[in-house]
PDB file of N, CA and C in Angstrom:
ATOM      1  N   UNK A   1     -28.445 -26.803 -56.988  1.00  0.00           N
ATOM      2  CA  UNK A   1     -27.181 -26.281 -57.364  1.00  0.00           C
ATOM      3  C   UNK A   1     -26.667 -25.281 -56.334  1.00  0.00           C
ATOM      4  N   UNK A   2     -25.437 -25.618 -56.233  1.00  0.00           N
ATOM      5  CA  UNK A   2     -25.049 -24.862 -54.902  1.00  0.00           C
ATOM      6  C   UNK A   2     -23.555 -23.817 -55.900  1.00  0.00           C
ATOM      7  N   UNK A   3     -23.944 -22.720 -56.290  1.00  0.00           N
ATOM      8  CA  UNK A   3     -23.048 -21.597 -56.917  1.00  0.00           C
ATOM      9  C   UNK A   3     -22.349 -20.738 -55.522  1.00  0.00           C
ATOM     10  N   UNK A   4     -22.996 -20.359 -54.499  1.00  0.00           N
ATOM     11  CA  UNK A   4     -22.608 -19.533 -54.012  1.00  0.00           C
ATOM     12  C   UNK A   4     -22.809 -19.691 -52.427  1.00  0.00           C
ATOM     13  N   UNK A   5     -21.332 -20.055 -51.754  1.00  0.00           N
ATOM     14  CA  UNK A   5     -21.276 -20.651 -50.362  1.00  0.00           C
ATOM     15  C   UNK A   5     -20.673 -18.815 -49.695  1.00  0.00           C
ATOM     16  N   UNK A   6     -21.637 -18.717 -48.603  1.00  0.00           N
ATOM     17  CA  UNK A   6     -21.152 -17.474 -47.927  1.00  0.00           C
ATOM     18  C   UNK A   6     -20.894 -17.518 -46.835  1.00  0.00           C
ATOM     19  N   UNK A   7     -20.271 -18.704 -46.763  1.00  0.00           N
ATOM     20  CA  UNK A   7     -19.053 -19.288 -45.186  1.00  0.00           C
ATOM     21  C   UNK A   7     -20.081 -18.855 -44.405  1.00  0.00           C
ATOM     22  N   UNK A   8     -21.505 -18.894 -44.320  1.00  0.00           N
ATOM     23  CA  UNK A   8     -22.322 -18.722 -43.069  1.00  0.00           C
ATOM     24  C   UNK A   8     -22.290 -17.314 -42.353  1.00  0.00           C
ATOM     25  N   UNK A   9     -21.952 -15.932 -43.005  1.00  0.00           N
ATOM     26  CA  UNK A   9     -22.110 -14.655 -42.514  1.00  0.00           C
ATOM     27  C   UNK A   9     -23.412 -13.898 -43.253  1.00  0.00           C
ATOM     28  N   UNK A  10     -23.775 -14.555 -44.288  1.00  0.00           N
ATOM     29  CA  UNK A  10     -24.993 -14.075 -44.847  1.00  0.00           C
ATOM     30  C   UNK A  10     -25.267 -12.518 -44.439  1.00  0.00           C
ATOM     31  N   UNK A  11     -26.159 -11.618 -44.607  1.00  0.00           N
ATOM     32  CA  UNK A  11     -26.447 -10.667 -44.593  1.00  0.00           C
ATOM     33  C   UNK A  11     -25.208  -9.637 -43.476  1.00  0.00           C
ATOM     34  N   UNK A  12     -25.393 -10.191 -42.376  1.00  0.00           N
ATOM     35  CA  UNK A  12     -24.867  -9.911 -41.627  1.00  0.00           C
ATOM     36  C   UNK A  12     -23.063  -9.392 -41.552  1.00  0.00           C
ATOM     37  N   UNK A  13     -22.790  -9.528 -42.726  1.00  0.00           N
ATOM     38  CA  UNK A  13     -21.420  -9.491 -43.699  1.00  0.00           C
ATOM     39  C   UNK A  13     -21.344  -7.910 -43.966  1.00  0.00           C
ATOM     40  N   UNK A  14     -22.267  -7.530 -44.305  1.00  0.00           N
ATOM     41  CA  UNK A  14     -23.074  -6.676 -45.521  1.00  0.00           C
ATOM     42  C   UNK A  14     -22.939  -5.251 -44.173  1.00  0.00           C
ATOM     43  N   UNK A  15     -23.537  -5.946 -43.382  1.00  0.00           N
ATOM     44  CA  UNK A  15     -24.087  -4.954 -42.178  1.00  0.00           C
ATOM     45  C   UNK A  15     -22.761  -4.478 -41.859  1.00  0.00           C
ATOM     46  N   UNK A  16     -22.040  -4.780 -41.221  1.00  0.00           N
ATOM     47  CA  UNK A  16     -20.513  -5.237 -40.720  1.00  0.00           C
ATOM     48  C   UNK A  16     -20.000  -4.320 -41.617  1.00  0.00           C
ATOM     49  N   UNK A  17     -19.593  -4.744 -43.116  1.00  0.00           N
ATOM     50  CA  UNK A  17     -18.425  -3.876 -43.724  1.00  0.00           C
ATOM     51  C   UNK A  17     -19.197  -2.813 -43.676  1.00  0.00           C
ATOM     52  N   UNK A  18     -21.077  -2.459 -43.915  1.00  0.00           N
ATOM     53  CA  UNK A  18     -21.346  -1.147 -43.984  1.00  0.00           C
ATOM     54  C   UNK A  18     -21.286   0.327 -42.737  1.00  0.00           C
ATOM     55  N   UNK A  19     -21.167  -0.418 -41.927  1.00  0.00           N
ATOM     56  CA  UNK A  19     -20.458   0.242 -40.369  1.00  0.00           C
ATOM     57  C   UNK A  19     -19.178   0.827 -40.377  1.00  0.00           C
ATOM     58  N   UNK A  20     -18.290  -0.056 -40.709  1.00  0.00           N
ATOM     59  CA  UNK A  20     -17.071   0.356 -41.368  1.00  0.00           C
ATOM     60  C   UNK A  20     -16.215   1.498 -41.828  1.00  0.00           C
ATOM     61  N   UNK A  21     -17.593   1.146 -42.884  1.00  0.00           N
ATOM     62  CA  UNK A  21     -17.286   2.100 -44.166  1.00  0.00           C
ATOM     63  C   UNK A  21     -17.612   3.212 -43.401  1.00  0.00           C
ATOM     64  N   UNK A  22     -18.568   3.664 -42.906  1.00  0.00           N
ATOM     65  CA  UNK A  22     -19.188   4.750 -42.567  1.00  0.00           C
ATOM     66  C   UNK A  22     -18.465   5.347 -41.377  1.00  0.00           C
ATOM     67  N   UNK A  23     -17.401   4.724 -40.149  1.00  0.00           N
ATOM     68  CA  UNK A  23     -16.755   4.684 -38.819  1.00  0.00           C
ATOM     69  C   UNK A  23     -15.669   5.344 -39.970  1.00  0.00           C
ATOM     70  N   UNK A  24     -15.014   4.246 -40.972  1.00  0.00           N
ATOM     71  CA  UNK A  24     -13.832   4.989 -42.024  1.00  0.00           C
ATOM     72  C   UNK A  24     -13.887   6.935 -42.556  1.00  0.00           C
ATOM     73  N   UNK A  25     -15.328   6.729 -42.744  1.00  0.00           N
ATOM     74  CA  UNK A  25     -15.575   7.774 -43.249  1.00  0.00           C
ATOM     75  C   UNK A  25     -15.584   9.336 -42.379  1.00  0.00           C
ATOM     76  N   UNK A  26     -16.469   8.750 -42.085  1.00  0.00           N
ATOM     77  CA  UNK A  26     -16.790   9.874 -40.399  1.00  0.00           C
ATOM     78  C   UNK A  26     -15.173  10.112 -39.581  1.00  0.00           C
ATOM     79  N   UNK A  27     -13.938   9.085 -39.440  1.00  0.00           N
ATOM     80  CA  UNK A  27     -12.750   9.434 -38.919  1.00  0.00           C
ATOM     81  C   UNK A  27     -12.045  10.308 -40.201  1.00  0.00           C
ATOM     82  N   UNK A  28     -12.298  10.273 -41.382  1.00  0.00           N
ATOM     83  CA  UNK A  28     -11.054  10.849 -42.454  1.00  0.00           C
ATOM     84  C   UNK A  28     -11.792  12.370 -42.572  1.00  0.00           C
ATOM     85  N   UNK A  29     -13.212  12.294 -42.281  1.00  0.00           N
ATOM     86  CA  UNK A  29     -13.947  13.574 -42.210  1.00  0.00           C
ATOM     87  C   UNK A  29     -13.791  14.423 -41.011  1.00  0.00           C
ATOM     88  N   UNK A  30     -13.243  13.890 -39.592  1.00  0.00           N
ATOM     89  CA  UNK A  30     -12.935  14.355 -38.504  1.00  0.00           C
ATOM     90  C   UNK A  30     -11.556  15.265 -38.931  1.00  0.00           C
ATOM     91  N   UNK A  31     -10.903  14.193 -39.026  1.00  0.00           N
ATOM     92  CA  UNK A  31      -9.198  14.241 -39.284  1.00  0.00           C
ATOM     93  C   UNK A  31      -9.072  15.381 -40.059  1.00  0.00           C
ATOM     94  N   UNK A  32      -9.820  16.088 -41.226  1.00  0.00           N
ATOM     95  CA  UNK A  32      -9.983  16.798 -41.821  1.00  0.00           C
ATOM     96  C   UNK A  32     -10.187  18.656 -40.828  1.00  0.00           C
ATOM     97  N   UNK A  33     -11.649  18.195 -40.923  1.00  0.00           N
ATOM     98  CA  UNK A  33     -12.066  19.292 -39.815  1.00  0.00           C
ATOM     99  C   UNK A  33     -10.625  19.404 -38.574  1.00  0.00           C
ATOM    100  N   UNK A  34     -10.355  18.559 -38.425  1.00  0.00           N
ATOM    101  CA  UNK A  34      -9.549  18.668 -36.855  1.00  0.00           C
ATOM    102  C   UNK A  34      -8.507  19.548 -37.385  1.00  0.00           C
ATOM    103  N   UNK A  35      -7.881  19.441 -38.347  1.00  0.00           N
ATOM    104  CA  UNK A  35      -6.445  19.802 -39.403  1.00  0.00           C
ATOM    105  C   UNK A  35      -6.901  21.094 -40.002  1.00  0.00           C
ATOM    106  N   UNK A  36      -7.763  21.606 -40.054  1.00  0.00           N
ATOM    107  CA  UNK A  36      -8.534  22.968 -40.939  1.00  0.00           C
ATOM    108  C   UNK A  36      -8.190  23.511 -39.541  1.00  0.00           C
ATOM    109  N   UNK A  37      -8.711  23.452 -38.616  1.00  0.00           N
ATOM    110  CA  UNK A  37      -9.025  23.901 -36.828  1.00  0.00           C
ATOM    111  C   UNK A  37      -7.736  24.046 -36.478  1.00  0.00           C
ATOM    112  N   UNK A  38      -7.024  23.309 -36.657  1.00  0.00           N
ATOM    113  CA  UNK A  38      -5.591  23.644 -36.078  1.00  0.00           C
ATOM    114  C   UNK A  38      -5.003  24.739 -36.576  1.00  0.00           C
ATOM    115  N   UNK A  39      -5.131  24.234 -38.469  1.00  0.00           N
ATOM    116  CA  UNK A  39      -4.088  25.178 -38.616  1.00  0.00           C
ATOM    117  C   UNK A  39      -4.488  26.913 -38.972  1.00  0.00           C
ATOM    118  N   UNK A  40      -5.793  26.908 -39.118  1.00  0.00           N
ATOM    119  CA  UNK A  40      -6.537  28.099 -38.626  1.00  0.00           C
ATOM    120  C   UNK A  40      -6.096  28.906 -37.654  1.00  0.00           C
ATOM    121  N   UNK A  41      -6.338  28.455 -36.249  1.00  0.00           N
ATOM    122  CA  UNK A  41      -6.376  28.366 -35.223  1.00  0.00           C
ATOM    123  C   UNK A  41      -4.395  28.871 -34.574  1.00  0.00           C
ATOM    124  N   UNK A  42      -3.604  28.194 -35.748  1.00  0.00           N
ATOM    125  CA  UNK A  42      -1.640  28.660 -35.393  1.00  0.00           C
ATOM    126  C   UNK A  42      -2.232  29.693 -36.083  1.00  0.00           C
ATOM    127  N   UNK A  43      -2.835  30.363 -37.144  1.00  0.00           N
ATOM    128  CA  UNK A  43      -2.894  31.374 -37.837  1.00  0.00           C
ATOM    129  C   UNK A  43      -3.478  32.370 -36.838  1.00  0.00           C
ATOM    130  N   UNK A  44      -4.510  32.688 -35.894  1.00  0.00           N
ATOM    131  CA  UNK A  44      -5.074  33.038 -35.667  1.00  0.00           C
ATOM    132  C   UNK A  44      -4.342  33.645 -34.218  1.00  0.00           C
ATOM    133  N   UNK A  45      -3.283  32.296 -33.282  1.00  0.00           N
ATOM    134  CA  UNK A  45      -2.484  32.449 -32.773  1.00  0.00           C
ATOM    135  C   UNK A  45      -1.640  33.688 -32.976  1.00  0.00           C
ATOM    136  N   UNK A  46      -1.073  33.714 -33.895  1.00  0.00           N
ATOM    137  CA  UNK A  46       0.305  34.599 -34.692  1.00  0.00           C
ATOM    138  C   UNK A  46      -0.297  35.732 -34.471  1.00  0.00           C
ATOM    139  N   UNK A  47      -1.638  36.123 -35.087  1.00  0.00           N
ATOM    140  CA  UNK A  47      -2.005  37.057 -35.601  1.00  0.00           C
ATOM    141  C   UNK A  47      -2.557  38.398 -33.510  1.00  0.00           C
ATOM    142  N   UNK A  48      -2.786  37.498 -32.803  1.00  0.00           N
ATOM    143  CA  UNK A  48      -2.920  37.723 -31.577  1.00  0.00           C
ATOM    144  C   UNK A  48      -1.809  37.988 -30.817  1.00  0.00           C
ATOM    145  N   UNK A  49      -0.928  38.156 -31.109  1.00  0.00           N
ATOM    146  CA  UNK A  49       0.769  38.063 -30.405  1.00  0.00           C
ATOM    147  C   UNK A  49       1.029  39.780 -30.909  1.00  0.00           C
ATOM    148  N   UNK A  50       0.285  40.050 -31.104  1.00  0.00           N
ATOM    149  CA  UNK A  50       0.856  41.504 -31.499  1.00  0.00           C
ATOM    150  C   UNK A  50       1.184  42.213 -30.368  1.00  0.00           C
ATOM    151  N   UNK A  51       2.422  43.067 -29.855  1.00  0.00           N
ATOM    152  CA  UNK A  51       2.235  44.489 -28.808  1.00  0.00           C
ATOM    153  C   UNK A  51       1.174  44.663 -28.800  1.00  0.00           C
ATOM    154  N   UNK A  52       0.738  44.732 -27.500  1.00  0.00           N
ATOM    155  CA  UNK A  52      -0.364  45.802 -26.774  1.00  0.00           C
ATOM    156  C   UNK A  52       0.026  47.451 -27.113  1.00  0.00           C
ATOM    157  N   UNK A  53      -0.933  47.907 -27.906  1.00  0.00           N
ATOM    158  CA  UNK A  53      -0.857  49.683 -27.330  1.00  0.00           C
ATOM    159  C   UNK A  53      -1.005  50.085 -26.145  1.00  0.00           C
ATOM    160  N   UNK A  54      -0.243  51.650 -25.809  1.00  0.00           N
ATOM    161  CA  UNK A  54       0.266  52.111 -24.785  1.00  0.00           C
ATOM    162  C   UNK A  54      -1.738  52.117 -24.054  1.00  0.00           C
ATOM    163  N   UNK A  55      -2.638  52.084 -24.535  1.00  0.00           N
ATOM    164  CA  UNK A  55      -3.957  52.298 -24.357  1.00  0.00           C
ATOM    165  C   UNK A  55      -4.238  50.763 -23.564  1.00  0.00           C
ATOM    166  N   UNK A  56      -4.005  49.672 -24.077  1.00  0.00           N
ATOM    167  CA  UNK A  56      -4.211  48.429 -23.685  1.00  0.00           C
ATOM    168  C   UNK A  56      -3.450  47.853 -22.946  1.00  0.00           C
ATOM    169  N   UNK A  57      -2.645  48.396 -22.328  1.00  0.00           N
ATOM    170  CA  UNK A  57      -1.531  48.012 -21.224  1.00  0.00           C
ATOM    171  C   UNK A  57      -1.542  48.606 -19.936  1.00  0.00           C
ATOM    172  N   UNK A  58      -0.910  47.403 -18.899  1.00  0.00           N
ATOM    173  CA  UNK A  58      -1.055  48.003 -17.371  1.00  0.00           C
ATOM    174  C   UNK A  58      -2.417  48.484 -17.110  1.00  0.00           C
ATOM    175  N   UNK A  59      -2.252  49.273 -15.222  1.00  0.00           N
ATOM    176  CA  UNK A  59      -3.047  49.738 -14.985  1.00  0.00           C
ATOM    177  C   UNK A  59      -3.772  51.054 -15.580  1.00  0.00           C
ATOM    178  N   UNK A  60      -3.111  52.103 -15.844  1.00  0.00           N
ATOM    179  CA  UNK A  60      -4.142  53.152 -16.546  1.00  0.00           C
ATOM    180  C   UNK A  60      -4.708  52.821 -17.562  1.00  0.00           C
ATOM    181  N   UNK A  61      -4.782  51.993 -18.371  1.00  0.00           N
ATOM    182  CA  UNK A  61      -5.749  51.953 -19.488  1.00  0.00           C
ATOM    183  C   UNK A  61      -7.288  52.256 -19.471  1.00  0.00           C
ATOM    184  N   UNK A  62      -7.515  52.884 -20.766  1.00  0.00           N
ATOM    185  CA  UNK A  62      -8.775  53.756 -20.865  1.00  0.00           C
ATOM    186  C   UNK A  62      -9.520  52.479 -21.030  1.00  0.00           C
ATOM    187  N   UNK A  63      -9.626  50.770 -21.280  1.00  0.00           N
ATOM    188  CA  UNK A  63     -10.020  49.472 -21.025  1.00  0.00           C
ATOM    189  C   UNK A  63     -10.369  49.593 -19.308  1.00  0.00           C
ATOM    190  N   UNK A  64      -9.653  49.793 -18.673  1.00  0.00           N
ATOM    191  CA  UNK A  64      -9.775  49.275 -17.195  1.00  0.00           C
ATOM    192  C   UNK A  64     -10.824  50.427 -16.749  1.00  0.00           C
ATOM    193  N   UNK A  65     -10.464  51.821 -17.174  1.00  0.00           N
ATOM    194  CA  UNK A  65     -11.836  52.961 -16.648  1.00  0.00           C
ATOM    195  C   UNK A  65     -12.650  51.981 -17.222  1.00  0.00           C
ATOM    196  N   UNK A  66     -12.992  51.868 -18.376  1.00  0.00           N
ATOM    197  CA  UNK A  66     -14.008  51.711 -18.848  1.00  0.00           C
ATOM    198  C   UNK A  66     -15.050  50.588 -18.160  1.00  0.00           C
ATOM    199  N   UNK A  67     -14.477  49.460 -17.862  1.00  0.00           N
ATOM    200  CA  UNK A  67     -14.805  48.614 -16.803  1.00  0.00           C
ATOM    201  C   UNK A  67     -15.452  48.649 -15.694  1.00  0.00           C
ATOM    202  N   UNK A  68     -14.597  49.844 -14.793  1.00  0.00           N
ATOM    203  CA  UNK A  68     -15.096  50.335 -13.554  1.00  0.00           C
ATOM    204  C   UNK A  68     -16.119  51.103 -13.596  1.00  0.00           C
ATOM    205  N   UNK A  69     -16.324  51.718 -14.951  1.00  0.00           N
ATOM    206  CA  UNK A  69     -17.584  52.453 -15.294  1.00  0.00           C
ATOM    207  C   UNK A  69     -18.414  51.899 -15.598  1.00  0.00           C
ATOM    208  N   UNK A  70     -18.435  50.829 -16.072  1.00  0.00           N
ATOM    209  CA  UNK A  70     -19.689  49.963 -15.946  1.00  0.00           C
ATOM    210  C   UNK A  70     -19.823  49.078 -15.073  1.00  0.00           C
ATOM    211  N   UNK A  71     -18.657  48.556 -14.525  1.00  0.00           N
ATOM    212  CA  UNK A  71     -19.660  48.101 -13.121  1.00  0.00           C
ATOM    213  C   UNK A  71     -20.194  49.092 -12.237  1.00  0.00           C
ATOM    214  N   UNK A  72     -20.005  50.309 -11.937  1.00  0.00           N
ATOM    215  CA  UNK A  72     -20.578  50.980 -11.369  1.00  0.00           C
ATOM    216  C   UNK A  72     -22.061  51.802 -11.989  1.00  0.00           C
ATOM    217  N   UNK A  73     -22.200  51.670 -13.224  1.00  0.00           N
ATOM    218  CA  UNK A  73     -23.326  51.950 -13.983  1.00  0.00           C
ATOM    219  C   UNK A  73     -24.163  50.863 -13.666  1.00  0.00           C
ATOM    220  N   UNK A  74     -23.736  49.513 -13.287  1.00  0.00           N
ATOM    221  CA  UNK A  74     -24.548  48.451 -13.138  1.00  0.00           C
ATOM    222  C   UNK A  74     -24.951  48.595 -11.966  1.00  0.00           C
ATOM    223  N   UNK A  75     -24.070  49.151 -10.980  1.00  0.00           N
ATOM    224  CA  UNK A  75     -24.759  49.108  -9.521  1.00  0.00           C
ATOM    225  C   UNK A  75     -24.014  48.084  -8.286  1.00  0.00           C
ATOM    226  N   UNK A  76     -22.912  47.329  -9.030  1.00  0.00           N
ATOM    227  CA  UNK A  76     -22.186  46.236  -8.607  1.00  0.00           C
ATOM    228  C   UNK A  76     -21.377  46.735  -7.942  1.00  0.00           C
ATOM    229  N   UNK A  77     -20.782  48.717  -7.810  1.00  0.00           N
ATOM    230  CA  UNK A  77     -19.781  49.132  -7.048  1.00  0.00           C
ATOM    231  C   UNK A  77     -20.290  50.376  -6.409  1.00  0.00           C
ATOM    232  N   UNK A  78     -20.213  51.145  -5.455  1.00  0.00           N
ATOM    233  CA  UNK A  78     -20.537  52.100  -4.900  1.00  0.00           C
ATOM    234  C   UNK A  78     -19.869  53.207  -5.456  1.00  0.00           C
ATOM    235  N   UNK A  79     -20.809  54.512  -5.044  1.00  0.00           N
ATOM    236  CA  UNK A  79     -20.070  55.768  -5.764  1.00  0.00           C
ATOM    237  C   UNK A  79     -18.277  55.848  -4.847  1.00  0.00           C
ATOM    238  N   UNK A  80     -18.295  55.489  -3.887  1.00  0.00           N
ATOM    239  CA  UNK A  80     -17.062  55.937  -2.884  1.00  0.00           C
ATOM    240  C   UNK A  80     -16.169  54.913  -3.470  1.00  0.00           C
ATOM    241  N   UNK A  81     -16.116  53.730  -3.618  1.00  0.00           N
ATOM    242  CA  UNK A  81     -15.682  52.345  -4.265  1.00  0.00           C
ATOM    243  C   UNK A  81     -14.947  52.960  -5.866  1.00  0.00           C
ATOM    244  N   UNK A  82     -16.069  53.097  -6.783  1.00  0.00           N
ATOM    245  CA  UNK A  82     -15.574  53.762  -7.716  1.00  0.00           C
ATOM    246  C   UNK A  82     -14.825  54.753  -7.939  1.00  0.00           C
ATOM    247  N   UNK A  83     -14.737  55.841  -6.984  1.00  0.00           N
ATOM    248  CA  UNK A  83     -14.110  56.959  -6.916  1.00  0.00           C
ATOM    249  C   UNK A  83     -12.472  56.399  -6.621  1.00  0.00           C
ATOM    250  N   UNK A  84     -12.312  55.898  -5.246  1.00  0.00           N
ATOM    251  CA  UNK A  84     -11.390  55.325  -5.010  1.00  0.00           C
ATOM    252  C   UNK A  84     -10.525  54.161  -6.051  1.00  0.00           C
ATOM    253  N   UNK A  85     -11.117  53.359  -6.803  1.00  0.00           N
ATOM    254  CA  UNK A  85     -10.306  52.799  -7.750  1.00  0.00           C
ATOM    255  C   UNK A  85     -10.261  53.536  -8.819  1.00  0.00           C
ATOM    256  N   UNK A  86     -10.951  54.634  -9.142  1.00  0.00           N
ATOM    257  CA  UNK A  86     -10.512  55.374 -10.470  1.00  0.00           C
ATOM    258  C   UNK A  86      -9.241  56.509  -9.862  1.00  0.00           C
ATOM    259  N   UNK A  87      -9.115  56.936  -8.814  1.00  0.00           N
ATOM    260  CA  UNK A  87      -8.306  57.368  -8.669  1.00  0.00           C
ATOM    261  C   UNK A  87      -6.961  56.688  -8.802  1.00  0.00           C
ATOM    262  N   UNK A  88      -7.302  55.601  -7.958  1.00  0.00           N
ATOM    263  CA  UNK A  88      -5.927  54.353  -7.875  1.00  0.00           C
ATOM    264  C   UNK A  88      -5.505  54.145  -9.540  1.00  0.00           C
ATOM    265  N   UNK A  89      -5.739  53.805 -10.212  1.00  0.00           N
ATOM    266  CA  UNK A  89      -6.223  53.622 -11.622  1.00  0.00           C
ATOM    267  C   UNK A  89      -5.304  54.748 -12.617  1.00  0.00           C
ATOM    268  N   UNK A  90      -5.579  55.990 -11.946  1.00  0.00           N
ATOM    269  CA  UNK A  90      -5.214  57.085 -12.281  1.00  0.00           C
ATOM    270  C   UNK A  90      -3.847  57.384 -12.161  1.00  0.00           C
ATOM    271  N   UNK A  91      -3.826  57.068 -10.907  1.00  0.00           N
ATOM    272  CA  UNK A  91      -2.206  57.454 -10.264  1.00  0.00           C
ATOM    273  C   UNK A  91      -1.508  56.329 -10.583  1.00  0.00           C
ATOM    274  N   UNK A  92      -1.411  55.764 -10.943  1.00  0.00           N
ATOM    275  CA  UNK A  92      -0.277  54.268 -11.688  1.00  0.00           C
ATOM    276  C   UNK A  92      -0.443  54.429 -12.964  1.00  0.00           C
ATOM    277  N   UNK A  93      -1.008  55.510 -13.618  1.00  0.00           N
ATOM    278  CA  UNK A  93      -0.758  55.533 -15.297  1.00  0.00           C
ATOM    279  C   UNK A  93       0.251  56.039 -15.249  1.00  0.00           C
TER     280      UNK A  93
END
């Protein structure tokens, strides 16, 4: 008795749609994550656009000493080096 003809893909049918499913899955789970990331990410944008304080701007900022003070704590700038750009530093605040 012949009930059940499977046009000759037998198992291999099975395999196939279960790839699929799982390629389906794994893209709507991307698409997801990708769309959380974005719109996070415009949020996060916005929130970074703020004015700089008068502290975080240009050359005098107490950011830029601070810098030169540690590369020169590191050893990466000479005492005469340092002197000279903290002055420079100084005089353009």
């Amino acid at each position: 008795m012949m009930w059940y003809d499977d046009g000759g893909w037998g198992w291999g049918a099975w395999f196939i749609i279960a790839m699929f499913m799982v390629l389906f899955w794994a893209l709507v789970i991307a698409g997801i994550v990708a769309l959380v990331r974005y719109l996070s990410g415009a949020h996060h944008d916005r929130q970074s656009a703020r004015p700089l304080s008068s502290d975080e701007q240009g050359w005098g900022s107490r950011r830029a000493e601070d810098l030169l003070a540690e590369r020169f704590a590191r050893g990466e700038i000479e005492e005469a080096e340092y002197k000279r750009r903290l002055a420079l530093l100084r005089e353009h605040r």
